[in-house]
PDB file of N, CA and C in Angstrom:
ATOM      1  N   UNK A   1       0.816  31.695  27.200  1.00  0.00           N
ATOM      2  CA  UNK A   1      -0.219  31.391  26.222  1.00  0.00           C
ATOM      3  C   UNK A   1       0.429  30.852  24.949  1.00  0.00           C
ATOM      4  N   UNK A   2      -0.220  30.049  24.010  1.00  0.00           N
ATOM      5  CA  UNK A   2       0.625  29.675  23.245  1.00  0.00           C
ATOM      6  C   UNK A   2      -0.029  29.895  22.157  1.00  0.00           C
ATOM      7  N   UNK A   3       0.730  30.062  21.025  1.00  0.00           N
ATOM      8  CA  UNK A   3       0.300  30.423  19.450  1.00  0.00           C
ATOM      9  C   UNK A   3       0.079  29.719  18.671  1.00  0.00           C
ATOM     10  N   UNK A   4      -0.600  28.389  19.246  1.00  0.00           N
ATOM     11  CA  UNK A   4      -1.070  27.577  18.444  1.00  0.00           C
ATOM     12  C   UNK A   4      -2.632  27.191  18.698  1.00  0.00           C
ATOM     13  N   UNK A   5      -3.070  27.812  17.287  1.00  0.00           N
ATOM     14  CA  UNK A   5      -4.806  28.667  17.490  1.00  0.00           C
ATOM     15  C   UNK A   5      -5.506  27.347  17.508  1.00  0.00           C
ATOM     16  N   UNK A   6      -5.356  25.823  17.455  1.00  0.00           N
ATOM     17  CA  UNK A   6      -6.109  25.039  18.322  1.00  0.00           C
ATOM     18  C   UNK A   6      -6.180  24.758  19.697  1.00  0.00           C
ATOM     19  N   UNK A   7      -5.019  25.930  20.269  1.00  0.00           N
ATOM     20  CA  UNK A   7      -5.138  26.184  22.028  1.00  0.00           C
ATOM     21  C   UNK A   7      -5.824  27.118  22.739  1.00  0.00           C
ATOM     22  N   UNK A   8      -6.150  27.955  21.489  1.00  0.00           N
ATOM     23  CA  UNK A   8      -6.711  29.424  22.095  1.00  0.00           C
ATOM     24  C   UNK A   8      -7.652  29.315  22.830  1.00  0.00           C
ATOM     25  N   UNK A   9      -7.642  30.028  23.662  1.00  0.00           N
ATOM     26  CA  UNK A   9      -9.096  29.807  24.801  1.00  0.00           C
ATOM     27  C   UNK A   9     -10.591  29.854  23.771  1.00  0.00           C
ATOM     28  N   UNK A  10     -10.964  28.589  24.127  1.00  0.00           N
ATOM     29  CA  UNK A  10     -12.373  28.311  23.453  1.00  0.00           C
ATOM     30  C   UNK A  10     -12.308  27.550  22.276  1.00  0.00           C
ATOM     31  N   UNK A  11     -11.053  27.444  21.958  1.00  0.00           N
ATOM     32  CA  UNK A  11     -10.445  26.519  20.440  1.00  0.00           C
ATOM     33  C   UNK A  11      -9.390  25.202  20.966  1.00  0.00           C
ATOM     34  N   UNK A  12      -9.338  24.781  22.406  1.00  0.00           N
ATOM     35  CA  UNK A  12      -8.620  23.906  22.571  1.00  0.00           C
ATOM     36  C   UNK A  12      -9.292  22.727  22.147  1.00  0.00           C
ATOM     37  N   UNK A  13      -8.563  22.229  21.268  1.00  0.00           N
ATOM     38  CA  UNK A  13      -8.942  20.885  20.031  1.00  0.00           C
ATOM     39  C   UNK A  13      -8.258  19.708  20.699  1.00  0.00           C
ATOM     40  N   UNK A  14      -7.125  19.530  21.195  1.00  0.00           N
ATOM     41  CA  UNK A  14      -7.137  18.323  22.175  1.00  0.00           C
ATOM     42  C   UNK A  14      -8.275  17.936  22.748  1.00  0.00           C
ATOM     43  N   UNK A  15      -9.135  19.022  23.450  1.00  0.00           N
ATOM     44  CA  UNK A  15      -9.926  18.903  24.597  1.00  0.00           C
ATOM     45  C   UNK A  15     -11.393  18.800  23.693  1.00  0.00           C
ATOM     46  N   UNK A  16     -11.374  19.674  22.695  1.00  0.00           N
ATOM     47  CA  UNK A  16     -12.719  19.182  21.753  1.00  0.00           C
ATOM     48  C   UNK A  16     -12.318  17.867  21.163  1.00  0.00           C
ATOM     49  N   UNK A  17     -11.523  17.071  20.898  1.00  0.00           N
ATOM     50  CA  UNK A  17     -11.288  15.584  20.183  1.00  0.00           C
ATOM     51  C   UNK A  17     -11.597  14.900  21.751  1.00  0.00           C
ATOM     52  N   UNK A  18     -11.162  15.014  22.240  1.00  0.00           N
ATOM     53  CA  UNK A  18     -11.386  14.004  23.492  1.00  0.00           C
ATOM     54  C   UNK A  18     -12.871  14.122  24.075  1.00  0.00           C
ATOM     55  N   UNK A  19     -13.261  15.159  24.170  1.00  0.00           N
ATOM     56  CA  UNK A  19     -15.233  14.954  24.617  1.00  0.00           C
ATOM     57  C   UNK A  19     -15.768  14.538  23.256  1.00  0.00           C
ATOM     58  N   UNK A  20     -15.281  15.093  21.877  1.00  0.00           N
ATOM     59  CA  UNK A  20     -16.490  14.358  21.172  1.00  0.00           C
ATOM     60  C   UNK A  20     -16.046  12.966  20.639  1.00  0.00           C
ATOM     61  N   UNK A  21     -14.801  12.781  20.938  1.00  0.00           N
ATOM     62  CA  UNK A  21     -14.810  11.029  20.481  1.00  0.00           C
ATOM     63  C   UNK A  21     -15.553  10.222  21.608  1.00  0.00           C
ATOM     64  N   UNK A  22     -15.381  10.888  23.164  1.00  0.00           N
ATOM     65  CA  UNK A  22     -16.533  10.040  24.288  1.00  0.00           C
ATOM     66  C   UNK A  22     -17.359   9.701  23.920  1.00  0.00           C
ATOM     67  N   UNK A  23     -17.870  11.275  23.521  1.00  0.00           N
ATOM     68  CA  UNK A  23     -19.692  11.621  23.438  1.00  0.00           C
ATOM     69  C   UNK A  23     -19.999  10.275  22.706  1.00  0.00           C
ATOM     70  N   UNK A  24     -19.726  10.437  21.227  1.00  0.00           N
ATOM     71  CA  UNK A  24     -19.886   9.423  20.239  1.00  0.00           C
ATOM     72  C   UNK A  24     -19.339   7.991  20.629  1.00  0.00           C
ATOM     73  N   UNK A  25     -18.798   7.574  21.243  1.00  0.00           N
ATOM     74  CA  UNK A  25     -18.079   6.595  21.577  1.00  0.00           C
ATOM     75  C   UNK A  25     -17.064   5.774  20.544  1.00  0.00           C
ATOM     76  N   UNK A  26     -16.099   7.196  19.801  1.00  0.00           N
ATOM     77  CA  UNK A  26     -15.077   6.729  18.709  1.00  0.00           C
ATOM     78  C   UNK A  26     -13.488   6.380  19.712  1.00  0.00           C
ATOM     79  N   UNK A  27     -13.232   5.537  19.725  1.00  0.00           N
ATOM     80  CA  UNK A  27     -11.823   5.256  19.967  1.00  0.00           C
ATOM     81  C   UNK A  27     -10.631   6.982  19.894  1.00  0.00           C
ATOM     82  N   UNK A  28     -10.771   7.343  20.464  1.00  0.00           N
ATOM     83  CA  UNK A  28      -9.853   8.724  20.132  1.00  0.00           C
ATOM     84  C   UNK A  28      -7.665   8.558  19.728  1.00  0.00           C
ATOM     85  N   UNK A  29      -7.959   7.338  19.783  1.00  0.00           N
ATOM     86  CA  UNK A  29      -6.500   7.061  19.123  1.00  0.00           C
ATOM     87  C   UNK A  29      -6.861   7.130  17.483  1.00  0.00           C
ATOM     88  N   UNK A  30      -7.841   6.924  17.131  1.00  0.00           N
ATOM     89  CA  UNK A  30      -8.095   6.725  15.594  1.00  0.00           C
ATOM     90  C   UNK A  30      -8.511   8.143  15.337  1.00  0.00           C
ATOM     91  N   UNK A  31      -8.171   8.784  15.919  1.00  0.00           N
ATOM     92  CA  UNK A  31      -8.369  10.308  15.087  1.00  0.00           C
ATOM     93  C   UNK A  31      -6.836  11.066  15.396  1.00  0.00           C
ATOM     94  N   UNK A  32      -6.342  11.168  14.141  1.00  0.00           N
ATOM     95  CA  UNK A  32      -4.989  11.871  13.772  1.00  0.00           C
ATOM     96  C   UNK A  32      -4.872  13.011  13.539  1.00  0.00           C
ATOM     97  N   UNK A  33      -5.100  14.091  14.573  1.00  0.00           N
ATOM     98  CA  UNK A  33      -6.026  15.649  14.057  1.00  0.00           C
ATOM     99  C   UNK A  33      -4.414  16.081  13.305  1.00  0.00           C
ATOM    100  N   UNK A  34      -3.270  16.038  13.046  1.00  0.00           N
ATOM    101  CA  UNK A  34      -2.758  16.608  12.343  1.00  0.00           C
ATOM    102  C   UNK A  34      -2.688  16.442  10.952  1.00  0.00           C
ATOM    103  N   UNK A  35      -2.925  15.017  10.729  1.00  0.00           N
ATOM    104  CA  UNK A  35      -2.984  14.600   9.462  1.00  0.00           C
ATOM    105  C   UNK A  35      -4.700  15.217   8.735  1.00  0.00           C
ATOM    106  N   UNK A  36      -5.297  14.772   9.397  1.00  0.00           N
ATOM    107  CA  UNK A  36      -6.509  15.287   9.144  1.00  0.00           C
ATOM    108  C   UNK A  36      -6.900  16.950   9.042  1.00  0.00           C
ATOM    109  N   UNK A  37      -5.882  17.451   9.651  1.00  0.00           N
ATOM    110  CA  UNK A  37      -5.678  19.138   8.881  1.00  0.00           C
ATOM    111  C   UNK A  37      -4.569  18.930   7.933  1.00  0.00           C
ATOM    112  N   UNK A  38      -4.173  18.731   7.760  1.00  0.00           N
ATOM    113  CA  UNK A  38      -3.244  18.302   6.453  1.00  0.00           C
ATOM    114  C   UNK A  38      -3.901  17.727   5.571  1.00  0.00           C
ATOM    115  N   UNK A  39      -5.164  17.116   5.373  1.00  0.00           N
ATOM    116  CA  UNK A  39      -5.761  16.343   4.607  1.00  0.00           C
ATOM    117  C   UNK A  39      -6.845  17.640   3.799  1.00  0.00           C
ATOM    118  N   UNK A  40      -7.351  18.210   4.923  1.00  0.00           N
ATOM    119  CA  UNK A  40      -7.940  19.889   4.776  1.00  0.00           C
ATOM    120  C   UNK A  40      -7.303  20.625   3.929  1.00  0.00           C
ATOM    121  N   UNK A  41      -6.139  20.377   4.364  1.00  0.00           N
ATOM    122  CA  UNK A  41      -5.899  21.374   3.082  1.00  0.00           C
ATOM    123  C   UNK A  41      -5.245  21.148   2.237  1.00  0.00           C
ATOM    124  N   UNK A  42      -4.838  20.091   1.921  1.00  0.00           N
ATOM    125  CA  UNK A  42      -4.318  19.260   0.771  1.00  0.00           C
ATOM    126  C   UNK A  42      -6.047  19.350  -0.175  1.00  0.00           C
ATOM    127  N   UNK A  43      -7.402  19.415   0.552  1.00  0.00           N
ATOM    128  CA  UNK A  43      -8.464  19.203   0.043  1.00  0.00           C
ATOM    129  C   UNK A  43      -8.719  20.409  -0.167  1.00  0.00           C
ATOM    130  N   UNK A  44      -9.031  21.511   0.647  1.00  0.00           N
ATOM    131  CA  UNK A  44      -8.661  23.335   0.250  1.00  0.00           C
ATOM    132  C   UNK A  44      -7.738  23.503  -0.753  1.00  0.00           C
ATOM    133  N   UNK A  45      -6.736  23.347  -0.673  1.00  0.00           N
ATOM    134  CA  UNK A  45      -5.876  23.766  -1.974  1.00  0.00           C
ATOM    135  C   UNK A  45      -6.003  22.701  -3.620  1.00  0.00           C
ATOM    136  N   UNK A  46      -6.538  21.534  -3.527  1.00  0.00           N
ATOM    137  CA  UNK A  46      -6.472  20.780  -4.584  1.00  0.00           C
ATOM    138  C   UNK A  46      -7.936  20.739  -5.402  1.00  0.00           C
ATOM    139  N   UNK A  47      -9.036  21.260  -4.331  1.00  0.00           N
ATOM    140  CA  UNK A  47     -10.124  21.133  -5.058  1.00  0.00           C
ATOM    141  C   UNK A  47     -10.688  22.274  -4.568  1.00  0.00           C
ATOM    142  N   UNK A  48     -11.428  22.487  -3.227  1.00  0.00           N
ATOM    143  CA  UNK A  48     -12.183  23.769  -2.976  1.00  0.00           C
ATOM    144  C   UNK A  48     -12.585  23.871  -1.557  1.00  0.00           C
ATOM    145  N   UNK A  49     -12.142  24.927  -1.074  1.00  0.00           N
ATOM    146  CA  UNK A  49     -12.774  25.056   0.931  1.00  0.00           C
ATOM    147  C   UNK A  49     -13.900  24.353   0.924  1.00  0.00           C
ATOM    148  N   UNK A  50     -15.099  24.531   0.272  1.00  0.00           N
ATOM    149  CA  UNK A  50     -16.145  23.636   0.566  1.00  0.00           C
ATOM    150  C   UNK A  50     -16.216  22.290   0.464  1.00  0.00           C
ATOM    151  N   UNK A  51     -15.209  22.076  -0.154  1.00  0.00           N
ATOM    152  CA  UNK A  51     -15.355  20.454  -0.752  1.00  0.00           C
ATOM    153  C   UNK A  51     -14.690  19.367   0.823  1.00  0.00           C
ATOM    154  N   UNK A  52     -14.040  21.046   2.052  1.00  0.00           N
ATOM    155  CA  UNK A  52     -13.240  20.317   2.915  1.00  0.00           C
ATOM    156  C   UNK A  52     -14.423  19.209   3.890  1.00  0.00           C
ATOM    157  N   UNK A  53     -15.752  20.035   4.341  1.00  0.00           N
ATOM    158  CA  UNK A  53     -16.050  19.311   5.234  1.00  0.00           C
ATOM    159  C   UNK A  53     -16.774  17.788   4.196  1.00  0.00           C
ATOM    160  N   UNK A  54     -16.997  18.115   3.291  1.00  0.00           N
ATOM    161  CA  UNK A  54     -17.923  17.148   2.495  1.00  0.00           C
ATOM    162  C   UNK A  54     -17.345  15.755   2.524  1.00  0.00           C
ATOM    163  N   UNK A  55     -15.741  16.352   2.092  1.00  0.00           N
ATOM    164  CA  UNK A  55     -14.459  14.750   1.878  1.00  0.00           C
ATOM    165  C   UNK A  55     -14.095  14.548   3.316  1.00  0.00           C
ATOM    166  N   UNK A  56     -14.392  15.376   4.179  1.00  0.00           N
ATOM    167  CA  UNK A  56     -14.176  14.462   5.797  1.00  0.00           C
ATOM    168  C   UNK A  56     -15.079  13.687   6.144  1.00  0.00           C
ATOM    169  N   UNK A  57     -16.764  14.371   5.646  1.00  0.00           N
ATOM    170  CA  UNK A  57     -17.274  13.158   6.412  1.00  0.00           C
ATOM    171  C   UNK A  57     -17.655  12.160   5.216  1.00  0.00           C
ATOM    172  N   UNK A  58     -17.369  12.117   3.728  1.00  0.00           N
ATOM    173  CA  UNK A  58     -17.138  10.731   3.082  1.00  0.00           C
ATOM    174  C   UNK A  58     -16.208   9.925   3.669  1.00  0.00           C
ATOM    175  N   UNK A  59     -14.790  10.695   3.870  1.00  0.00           N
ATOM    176  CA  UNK A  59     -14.095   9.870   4.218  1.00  0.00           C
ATOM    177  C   UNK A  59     -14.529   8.797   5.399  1.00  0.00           C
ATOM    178  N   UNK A  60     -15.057   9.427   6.758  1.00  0.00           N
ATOM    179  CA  UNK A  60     -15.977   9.066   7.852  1.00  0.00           C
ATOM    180  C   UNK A  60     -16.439   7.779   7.219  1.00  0.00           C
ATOM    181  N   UNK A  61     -17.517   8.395   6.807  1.00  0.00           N
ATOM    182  CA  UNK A  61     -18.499   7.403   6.486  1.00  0.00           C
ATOM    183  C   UNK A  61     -17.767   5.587   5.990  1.00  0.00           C
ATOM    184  N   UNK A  62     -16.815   6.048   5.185  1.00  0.00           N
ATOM    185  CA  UNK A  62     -15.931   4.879   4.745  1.00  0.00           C
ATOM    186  C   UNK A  62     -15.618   4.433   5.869  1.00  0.00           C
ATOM    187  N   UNK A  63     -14.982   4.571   6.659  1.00  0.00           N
ATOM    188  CA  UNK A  63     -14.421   4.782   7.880  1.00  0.00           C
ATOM    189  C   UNK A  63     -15.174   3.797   9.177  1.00  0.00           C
ATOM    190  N   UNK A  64     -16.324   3.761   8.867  1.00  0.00           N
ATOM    191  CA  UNK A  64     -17.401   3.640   9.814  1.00  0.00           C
ATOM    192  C   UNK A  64     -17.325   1.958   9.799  1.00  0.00           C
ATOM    193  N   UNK A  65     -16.918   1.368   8.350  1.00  0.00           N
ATOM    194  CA  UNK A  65     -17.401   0.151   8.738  1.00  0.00           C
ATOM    195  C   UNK A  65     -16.378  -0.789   9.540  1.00  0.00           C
ATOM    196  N   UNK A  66     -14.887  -0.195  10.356  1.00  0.00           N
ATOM    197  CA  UNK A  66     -14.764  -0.694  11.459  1.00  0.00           C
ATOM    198  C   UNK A  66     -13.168  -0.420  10.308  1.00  0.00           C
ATOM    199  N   UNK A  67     -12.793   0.328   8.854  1.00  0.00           N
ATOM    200  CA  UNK A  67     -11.435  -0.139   8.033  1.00  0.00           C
ATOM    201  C   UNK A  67     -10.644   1.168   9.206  1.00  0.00           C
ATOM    202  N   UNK A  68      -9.452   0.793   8.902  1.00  0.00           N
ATOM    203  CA  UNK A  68      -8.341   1.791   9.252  1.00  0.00           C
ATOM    204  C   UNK A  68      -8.825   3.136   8.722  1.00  0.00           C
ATOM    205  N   UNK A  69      -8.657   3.729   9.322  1.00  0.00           N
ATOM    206  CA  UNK A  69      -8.812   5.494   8.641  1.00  0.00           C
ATOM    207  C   UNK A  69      -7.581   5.950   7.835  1.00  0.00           C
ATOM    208  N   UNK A  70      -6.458   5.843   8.255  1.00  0.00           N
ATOM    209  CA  UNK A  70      -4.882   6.083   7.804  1.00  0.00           C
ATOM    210  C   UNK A  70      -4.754   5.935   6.350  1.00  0.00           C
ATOM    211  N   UNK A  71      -5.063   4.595   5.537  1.00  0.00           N
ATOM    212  CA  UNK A  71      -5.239   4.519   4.422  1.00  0.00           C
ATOM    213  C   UNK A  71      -6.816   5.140   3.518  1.00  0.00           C
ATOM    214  N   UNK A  72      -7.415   5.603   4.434  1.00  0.00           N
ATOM    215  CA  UNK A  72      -8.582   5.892   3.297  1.00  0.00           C
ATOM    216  C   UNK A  72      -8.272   7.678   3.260  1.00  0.00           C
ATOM    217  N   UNK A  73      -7.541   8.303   4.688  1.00  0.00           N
ATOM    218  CA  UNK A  73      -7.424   9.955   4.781  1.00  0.00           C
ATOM    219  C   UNK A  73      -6.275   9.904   3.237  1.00  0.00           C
ATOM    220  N   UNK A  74      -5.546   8.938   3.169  1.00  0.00           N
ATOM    221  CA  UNK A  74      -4.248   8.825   2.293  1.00  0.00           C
ATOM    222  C   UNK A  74      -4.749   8.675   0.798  1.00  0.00           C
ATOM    223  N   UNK A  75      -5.387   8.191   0.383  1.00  0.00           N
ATOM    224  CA  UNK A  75      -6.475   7.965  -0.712  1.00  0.00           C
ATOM    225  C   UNK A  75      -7.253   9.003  -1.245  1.00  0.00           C
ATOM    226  N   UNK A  76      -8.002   9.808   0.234  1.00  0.00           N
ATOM    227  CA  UNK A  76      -8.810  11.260  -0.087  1.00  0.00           C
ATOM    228  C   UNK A  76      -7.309  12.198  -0.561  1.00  0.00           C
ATOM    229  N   UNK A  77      -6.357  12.316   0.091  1.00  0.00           N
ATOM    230  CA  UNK A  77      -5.397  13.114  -0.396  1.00  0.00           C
ATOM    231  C   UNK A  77      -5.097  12.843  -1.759  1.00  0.00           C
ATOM    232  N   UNK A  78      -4.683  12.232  -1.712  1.00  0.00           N
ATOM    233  CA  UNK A  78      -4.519  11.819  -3.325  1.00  0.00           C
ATOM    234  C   UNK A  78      -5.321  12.373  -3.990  1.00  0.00           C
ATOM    235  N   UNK A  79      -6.693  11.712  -4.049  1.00  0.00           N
ATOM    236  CA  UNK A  79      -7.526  12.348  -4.708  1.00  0.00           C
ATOM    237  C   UNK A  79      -7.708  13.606  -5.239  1.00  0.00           C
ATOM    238  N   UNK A  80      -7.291  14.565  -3.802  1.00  0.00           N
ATOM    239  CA  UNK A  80      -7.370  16.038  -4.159  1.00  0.00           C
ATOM    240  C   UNK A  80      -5.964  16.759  -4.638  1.00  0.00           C
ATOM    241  N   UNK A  81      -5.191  15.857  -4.936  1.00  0.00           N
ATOM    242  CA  UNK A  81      -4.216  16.107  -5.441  1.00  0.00           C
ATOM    243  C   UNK A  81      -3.872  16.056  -6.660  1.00  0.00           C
ATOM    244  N   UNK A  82      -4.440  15.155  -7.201  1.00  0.00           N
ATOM    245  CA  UNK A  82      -4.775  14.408  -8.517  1.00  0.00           C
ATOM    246  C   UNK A  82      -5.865  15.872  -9.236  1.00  0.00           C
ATOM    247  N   UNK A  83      -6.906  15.495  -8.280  1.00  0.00           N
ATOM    248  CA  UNK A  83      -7.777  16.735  -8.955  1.00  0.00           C
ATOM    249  C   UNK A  83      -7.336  18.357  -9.124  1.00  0.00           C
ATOM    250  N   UNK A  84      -6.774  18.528  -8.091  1.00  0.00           N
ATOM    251  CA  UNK A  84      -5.925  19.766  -8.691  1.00  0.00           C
ATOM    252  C   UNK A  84      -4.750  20.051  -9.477  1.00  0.00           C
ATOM    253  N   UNK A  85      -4.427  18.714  -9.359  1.00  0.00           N
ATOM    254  CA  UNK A  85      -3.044  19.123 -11.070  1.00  0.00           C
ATOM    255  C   UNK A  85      -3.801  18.563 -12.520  1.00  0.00           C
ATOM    256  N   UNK A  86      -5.227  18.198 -12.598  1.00  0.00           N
ATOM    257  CA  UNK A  86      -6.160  17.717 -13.430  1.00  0.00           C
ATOM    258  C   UNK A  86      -6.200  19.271 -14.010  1.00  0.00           C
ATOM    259  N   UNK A  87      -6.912  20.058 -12.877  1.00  0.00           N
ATOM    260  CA  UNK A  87      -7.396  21.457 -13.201  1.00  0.00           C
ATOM    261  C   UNK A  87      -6.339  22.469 -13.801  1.00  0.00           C
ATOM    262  N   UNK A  88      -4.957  22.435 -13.980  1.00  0.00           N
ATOM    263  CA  UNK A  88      -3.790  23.223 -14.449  1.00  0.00           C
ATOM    264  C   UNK A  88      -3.722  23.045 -16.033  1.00  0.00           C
TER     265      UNK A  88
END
């Protein structure tokens, strides 16, 4: 078994990214789930847990009109990076 809690039985996230990029019909190479938990919590720690799902699906939404994701997840980081050394 392995100790990495996006494997845990009922939490395998490979296997949830791959049915819901089908479902939806998103390209599943364009989703970078490590960066995108890294982006979580660069967004958890710089601004606020709630603010995590809100700046994923802005980011999304940007996202949607066909741009690279890579540079806009890189941009939201910032952002929440910026905003939390604003707040010190």
């Amino acid at each position: 078994m392995s100790d990495d809690p996006r494997r845990a039985p009922g939490a395998d996230l490979p296997d949830w990214v791959a049915s819901l990029t089908s479902a939806l019909g998103v390209d599943a190479a364009l989703v970078d789930v490590d960066r995108i938990l890294d982006l979580a919590s660069d967004v958890a720690h710089g601004v606020a847990r709630p603010a995590v799902p809100v700046s994923l699906f802005v980011a999304g939404l940007a996202a949607a009109g066909g741009s690279d994701p890579a540079p806009i997840l890189d941009r939201v980081a910032d952002l929440a990076t910026a905003w939390g050394d604003e707040a010190e």
